[in-house]
Protein backbone atom coordinates (compact mmCIF):
# COMPACT_ATOMS: atom_id res chain seq x y z
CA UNK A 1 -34.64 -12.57 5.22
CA UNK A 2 -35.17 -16.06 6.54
CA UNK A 3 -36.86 -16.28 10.00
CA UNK A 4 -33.98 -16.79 12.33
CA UNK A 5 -33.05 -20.22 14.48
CA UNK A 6 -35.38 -20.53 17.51
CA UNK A 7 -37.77 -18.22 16.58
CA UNK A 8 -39.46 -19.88 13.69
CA UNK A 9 -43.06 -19.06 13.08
CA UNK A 10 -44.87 -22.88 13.30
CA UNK A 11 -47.70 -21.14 11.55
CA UNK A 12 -45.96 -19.84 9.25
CA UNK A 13 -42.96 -21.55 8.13
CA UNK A 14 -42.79 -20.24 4.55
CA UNK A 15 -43.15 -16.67 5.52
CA UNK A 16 -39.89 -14.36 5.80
CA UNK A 17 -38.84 -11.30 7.85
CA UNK A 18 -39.65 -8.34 6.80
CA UNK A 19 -36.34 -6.47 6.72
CA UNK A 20 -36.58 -2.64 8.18
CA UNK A 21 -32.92 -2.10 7.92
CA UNK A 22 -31.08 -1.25 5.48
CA UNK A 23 -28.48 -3.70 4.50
CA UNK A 24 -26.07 -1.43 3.76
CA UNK A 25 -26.38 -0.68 7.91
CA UNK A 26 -25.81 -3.79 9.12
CA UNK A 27 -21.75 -4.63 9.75
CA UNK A 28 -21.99 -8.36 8.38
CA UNK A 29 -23.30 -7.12 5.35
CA UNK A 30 -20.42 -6.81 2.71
CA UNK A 31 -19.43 -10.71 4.65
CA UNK A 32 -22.53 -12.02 3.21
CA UNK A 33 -22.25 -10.00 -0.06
CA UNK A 34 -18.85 -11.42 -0.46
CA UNK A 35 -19.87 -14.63 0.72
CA UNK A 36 -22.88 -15.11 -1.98
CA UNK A 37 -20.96 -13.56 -4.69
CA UNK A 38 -17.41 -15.66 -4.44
CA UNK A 39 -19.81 -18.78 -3.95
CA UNK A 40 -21.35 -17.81 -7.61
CA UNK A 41 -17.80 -17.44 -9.18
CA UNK A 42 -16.74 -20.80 -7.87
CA UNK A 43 -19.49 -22.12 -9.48
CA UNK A 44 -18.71 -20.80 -12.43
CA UNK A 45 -14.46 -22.49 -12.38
CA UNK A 46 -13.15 -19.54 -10.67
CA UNK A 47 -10.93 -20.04 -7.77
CA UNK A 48 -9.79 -18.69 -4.66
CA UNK A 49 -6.67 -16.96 -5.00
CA UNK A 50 -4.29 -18.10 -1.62
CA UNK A 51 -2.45 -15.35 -0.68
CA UNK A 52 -5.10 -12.76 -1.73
CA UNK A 53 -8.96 -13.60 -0.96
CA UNK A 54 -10.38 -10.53 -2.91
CA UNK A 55 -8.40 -12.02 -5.98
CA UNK A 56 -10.04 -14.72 -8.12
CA UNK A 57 -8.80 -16.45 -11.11
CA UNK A 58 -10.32 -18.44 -14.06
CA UNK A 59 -8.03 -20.69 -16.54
CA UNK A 60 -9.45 -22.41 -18.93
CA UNK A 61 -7.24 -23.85 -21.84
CA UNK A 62 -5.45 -20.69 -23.09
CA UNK A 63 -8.25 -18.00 -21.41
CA UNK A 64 -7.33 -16.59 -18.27
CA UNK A 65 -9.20 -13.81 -16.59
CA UNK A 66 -8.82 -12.41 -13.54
CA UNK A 67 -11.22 -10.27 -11.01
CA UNK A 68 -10.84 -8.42 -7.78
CA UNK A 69 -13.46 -7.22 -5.50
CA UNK A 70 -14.00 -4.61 -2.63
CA UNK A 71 -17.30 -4.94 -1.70
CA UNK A 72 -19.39 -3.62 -4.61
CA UNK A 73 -16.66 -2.60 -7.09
CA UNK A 74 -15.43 -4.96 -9.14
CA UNK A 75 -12.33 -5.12 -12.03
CA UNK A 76 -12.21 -7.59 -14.90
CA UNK A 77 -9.30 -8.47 -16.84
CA UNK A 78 -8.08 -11.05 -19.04
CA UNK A 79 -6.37 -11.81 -22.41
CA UNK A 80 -9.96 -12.97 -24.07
CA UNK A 81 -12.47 -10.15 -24.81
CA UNK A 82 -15.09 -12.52 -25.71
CA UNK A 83 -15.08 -15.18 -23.09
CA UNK A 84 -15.06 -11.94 -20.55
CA UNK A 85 -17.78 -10.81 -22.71
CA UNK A 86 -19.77 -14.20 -21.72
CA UNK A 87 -18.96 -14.16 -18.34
CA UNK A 88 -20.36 -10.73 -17.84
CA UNK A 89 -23.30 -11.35 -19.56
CA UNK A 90 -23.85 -14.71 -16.86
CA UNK A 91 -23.10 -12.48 -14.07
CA UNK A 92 -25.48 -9.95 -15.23
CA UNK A 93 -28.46 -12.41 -15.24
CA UNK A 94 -27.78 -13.03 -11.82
CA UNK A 95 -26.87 -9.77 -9.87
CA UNK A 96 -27.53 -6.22 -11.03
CA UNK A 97 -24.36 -4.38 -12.70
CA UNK A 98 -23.38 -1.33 -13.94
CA UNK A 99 -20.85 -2.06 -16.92
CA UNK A 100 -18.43 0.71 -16.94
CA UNK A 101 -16.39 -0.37 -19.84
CA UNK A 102 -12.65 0.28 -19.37
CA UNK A 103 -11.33 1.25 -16.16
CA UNK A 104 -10.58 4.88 -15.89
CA UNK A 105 -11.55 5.40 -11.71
CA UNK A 106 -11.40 2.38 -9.57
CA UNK A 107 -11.91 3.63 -5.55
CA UNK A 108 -10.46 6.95 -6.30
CA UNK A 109 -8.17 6.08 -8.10
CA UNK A 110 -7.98 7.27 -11.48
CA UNK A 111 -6.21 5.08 -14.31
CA UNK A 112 -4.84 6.54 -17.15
CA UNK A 113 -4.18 3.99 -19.92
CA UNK A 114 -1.00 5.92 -22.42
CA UNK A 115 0.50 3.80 -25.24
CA UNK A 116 3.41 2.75 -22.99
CA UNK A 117 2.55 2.50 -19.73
CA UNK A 118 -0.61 3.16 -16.94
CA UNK A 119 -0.36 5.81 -14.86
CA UNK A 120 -2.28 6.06 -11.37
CA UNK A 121 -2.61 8.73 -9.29
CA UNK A 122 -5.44 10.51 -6.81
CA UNK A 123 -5.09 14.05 -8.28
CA UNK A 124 -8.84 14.88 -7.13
CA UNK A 125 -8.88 13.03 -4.00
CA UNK A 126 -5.51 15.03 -2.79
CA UNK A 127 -7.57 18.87 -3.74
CA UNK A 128 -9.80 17.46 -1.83
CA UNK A 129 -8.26 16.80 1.37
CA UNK A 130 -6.89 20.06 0.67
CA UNK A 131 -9.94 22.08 0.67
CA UNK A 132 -10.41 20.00 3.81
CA UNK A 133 -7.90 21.41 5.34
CA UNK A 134 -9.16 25.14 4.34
CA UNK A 135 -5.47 25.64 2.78
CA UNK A 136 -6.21 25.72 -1.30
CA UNK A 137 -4.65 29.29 -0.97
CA UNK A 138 -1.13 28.13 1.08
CA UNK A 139 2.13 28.32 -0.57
CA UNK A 140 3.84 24.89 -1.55
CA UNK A 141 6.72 23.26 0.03
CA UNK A 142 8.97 20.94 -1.49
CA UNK A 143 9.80 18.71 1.14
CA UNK A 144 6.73 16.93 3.11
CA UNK A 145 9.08 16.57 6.41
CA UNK A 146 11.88 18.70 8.00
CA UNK A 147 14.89 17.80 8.80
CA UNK A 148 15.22 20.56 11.67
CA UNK A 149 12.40 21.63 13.54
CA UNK A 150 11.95 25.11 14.10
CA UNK A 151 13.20 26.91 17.62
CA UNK A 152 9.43 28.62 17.95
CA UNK A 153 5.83 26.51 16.87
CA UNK A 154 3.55 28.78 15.43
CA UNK A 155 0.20 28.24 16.56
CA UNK A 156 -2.56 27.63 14.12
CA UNK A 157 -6.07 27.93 14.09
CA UNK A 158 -7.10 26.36 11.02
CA UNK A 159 -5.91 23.15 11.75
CA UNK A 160 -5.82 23.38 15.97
CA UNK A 161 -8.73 21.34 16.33
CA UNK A 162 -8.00 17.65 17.28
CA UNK A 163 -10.76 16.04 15.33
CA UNK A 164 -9.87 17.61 12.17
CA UNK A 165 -6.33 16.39 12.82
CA UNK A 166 -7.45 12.63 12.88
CA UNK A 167 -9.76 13.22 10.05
CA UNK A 168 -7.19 14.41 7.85
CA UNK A 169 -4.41 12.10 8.98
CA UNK A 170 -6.90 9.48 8.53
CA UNK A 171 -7.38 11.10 4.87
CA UNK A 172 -3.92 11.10 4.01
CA UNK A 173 -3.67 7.36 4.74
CA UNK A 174 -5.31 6.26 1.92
CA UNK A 175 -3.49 8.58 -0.42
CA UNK A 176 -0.54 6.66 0.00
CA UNK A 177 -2.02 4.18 -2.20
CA UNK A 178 -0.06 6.17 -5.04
CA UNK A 179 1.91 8.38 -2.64
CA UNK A 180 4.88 6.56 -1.38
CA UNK A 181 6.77 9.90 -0.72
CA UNK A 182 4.72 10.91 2.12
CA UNK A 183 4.27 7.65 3.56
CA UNK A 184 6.45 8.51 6.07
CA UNK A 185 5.32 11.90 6.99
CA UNK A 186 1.93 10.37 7.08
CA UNK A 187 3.13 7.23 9.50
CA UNK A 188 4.94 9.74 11.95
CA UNK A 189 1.42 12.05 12.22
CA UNK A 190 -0.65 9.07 12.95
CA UNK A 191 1.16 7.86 15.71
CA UNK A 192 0.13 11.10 17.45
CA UNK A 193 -3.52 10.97 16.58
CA UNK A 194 -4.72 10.30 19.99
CA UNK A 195 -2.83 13.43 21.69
CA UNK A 196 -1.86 15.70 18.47
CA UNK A 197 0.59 18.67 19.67
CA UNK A 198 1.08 22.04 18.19
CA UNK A 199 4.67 20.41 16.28
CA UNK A 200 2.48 17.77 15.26
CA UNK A 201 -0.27 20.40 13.75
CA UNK A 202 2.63 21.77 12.20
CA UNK A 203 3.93 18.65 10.26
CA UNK A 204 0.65 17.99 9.26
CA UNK A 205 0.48 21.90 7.67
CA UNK A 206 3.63 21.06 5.75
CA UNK A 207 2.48 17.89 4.58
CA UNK A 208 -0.73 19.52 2.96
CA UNK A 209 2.01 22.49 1.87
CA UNK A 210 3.68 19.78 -0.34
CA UNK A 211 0.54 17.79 -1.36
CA UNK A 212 -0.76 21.14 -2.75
CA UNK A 213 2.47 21.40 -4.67
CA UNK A 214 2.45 17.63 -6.26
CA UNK A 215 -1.07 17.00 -6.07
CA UNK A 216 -0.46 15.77 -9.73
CA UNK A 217 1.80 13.89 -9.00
CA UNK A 218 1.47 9.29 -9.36
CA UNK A 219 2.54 6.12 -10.26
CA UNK A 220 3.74 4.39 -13.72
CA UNK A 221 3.17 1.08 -14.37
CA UNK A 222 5.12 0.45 -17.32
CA UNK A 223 5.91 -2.49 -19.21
CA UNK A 224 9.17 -4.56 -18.17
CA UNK A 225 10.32 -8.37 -17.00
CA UNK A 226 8.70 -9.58 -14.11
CA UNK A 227 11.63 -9.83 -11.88
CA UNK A 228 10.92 -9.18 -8.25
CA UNK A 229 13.97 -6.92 -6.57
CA UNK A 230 13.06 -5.06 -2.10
CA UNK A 231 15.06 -2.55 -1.28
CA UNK A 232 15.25 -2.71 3.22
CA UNK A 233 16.30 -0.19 5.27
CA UNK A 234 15.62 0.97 9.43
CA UNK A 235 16.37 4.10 10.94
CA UNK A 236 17.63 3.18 14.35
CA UNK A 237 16.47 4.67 17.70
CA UNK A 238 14.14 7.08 15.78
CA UNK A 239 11.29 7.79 18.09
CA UNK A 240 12.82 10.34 20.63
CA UNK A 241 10.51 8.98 23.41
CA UNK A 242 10.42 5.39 23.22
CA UNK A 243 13.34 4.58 21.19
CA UNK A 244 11.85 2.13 18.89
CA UNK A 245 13.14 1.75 15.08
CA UNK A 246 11.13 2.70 12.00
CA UNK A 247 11.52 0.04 9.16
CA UNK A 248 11.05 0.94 5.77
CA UNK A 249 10.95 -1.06 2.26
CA UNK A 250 9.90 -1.25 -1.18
CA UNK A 251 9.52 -3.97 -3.96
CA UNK A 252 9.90 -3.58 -7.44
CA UNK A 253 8.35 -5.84 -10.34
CA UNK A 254 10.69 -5.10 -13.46
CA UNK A 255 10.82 -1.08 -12.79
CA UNK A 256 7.17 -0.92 -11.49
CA UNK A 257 6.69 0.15 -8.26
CA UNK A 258 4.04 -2.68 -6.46
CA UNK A 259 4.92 -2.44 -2.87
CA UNK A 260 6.08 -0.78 -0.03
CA UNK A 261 5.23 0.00 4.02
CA UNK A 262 6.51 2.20 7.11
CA UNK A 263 6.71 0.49 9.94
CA UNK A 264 8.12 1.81 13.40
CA UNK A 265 9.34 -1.86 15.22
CA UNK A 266 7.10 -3.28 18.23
CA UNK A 267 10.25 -3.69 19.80
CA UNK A 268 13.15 -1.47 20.66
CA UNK A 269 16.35 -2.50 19.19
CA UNK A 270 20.05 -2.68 20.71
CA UNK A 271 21.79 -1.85 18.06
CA UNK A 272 21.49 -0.60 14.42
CA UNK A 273 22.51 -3.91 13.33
CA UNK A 274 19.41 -5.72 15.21
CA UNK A 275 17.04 -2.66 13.57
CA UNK A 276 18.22 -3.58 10.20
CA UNK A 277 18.05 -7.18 10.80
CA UNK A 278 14.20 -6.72 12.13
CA UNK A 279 13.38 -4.70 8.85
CA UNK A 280 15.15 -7.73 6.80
CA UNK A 281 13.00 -9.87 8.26
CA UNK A 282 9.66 -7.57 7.14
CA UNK A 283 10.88 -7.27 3.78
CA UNK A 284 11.21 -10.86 3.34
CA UNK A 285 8.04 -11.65 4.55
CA UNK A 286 6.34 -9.03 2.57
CA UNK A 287 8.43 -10.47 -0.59
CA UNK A 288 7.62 -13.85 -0.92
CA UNK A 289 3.75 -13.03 -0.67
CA UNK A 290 4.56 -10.67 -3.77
CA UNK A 291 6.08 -14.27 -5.21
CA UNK A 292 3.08 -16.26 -3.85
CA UNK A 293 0.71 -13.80 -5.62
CA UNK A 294 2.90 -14.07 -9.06
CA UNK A 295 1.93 -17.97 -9.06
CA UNK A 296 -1.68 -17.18 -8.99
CA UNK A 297 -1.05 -15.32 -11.97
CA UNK A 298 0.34 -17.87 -13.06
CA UNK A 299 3.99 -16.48 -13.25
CA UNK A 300 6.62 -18.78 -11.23
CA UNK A 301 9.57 -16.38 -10.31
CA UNK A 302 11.84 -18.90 -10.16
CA UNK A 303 15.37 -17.28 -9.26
CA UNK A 304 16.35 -16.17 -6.08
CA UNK A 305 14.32 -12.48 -5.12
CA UNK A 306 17.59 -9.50 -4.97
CA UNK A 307 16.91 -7.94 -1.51
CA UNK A 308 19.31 -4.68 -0.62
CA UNK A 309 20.36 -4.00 2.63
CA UNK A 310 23.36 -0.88 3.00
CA UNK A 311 24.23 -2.76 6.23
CA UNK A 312 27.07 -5.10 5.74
CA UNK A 313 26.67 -6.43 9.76
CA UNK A 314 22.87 -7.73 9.26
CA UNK A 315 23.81 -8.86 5.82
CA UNK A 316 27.10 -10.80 7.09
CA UNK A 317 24.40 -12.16 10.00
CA UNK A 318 21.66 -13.75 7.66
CA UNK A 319 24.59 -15.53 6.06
CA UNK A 320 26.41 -17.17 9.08
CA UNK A 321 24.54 -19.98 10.43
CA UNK A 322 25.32 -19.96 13.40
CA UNK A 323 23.68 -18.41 16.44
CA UNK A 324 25.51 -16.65 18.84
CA UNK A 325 24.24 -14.92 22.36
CA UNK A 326 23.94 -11.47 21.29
CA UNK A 327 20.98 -12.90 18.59
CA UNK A 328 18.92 -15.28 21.03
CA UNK A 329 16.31 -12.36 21.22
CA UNK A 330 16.40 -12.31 17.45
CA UNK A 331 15.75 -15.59 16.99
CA UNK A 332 12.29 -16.37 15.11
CA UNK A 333 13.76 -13.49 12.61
CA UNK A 334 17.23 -15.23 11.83
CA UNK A 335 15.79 -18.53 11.41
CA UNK A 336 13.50 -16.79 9.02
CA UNK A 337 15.58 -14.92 6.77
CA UNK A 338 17.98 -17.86 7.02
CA UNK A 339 15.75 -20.20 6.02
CA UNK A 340 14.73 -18.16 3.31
CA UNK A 341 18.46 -17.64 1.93
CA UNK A 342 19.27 -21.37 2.18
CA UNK A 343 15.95 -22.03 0.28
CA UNK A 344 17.22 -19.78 -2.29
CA UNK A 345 13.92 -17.69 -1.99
CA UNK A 346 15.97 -14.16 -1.73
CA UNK A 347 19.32 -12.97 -1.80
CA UNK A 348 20.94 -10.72 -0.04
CA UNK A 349 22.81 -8.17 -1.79
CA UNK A 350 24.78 -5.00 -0.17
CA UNK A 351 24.20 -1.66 -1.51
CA UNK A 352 25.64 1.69 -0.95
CA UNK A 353 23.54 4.12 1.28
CA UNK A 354 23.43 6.60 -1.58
CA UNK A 355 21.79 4.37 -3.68
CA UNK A 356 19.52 3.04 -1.51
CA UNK A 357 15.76 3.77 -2.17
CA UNK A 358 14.18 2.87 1.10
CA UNK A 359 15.73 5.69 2.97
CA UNK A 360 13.19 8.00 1.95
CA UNK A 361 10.43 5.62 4.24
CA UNK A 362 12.43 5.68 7.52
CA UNK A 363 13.53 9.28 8.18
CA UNK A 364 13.54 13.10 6.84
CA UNK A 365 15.50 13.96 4.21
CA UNK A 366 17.37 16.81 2.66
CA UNK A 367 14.81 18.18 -0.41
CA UNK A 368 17.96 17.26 -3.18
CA UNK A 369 18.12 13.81 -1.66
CA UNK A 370 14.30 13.43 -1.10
CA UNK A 371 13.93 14.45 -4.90
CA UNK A 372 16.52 12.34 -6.15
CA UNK A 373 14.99 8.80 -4.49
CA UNK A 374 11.54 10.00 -5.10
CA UNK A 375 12.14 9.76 -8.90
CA UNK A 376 13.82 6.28 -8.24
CA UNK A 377 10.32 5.55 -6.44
CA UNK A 378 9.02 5.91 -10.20
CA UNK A 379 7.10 8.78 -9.03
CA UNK A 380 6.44 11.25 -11.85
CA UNK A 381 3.52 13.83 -12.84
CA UNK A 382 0.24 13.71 -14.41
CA UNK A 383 1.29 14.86 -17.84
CA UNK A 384 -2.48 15.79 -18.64
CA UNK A 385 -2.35 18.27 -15.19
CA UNK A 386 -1.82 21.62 -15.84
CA UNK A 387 1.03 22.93 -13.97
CA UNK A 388 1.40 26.30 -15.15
CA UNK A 389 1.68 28.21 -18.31
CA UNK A 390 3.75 27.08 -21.63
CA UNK A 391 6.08 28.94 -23.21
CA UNK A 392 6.46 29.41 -27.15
């Protein structure tokens, strides 16, 4: 470690600091490990991708290869095995690796490569949260939410203690990452974290109920056209306290799954019409970076994005241009989504309620209904899981 500005030793100016602590302890640590290793892929023609900064691309002629990196972990792909081949063999005279070959767990994920399709899903990381929660012997529930909560609580001491609530809330988080259908049961727990009550304990036992039931459960990524297609939705007034909306969406690329959030609005909303029009707004935003990324891939979606809404009102306001009273507070949002229409960017397209996908991330749903959109979510099983016991 070079001796630090203004206390240079005049002796010694050659010398370094002898480094006691382990780098893995300091915070700036993976900064400066990101920092030094980007620096050595721009050297070597990579660039910067600018709407993702752990994404960098190479093009050279007809090779293109792509890499992504969290910290230590790194993925390589391309459509040249040799020139990756090359490039791995430059990196490895520089830094220490560990070649895996092809990618079968990438941060707990595991990726399962079938002849038509890849198929993600965090079987192990889900039994483990489980085991967590000292419930691998509970009986499975088919719904993660309720749509009715029941008249008495029942008090439980298994899960009672308001650590382990955060730490498994904070568990269940990141297995969303292939989860969409509990995203929502997972973003109405956490905004009890600080002051968890015995209903909230409760959610959080069904929730680990249904994981425990679908823990082999993931997502396909299959091969189709890369057209882009968000699904919006808001579910108006929903927090019984403060009143605030919860905004939902999900984008599709071709019939792959690549995107979605739950969102409860920062504002509360005067009508259902203003909730819809602030989850338009989220989607949008949230849609064109999916189109951003697509050109760094090198893949110009260059038609209008489809974006659903099943509310005529905030569909008939993004189209009129012209502001009235009752938006002023809505402003920044109309201009946005207006802008975005006129720029042909999206389009907005009306959609029955049955149909539309996004209602499973803003409220609790019957289990028929909840089944039927979580299949449109693209969410099937691990067909290497066993589930039970096969009949001749």
């Amino acid at each position: 470690m070079r001796q630090p500005k203004g206390f240079e030793d005049s002796l010694h100016p050659n010398l370094v600091c002898l480094l006691r602590k382990a780098i893995y302890g300091l915070r700036w640590a993976p900064r400066q490990w990101y920092t030094t290793f980007s620096s050595y892929l721009i050297q070597l023609g990579f660039q910067h991708s600018k709407s993702d900064p752990s994404l960098l691309t190479l093009r050279k002629g007809h090779t293109q290869i792509y890499l992504l990196v969290y910290v230590e972990d790194i993925l390589i792909t391309g459509n040249d095995e040799s020139a990756i081949s090359t490039f791995l063999d430059k990196l490895n005279a520089t830094f220490s690796l560990k070649h895996l070959g092809t990618a079968n767990h990438f941060l707990g994920i595991k990726i399962q490569q079938l002849p038509d399709k890849y198929f993600l899903s965090q079987h192990a990381y889900a039994l483990s949260i489980i085991k967590q929660a000292n419930l691998l012997n509970c009986n499975p529930t088919a719904n993660p939410s309720c749509t009715k909560m029941p008249a008495a609580i029942p008090t439980d001491n298994k899960l009672g203690d308001p650590s382990l609530y955060r730490k498994l809330t904070g568990a269940l988080q990141y297995l969303t990452i292939t989860r969409p259908d509990i995203a929502y049961a997972v973003n109405n727990l956490s905004q009890h974290i600080h002051d968890p009550q015995p209903i909230h304990i409760y959610l959080l036992k069904r929730l680990i109920r249904y994981i425990k039931g679908s823990a082999n459960l993931g997502l396909s990524i299959t091969k189709s056209d890369l057209r882009l297609q968000t699904f919006s939705d808001a579910d108006w007034a929903s927090d019984p306290i403060t009143r605030k909306s919860t905004t939902g969406y999900c984008t599709f690329l071709g019939s792959t799954l690549v995107s979605w959030a739950v969102k409860k609005q920062t504002t509360v909303s005067r009508s259902s019409t203003e909730s819809e029009y602030r989850a338009l707004a989220a989607a949008t935003a949230d849609t064109i970076w999916l189109k951003r990324l697509l050109h760094d891939f090198h893949n110009d979606h260059e038609q209008p994005i489809d974006l659903h809404s099943d509310n005529t009102s905030a569909i008939a306001l993004a189209n009129n241009p012209v502001f009235h009273a009752r938006t002023k507070h809505i402003k920044i949002d109309h201009r946005f989504v207006r802008e975005n229409i006129s720029s042909n960017h999206i389009r907005l397209l009306p959609i029955k309620t049955v149909d539309q996908i996004a209602d499973l991330l803003t409220k609790p749903l019957s289990t028929t209904r909840f089944r039927l959109l979580r299949d449109k979510l693209t969410i099937s099983a691990d067909l290497f899981v066993c589930g039970g016991l096969l009949e001749k």
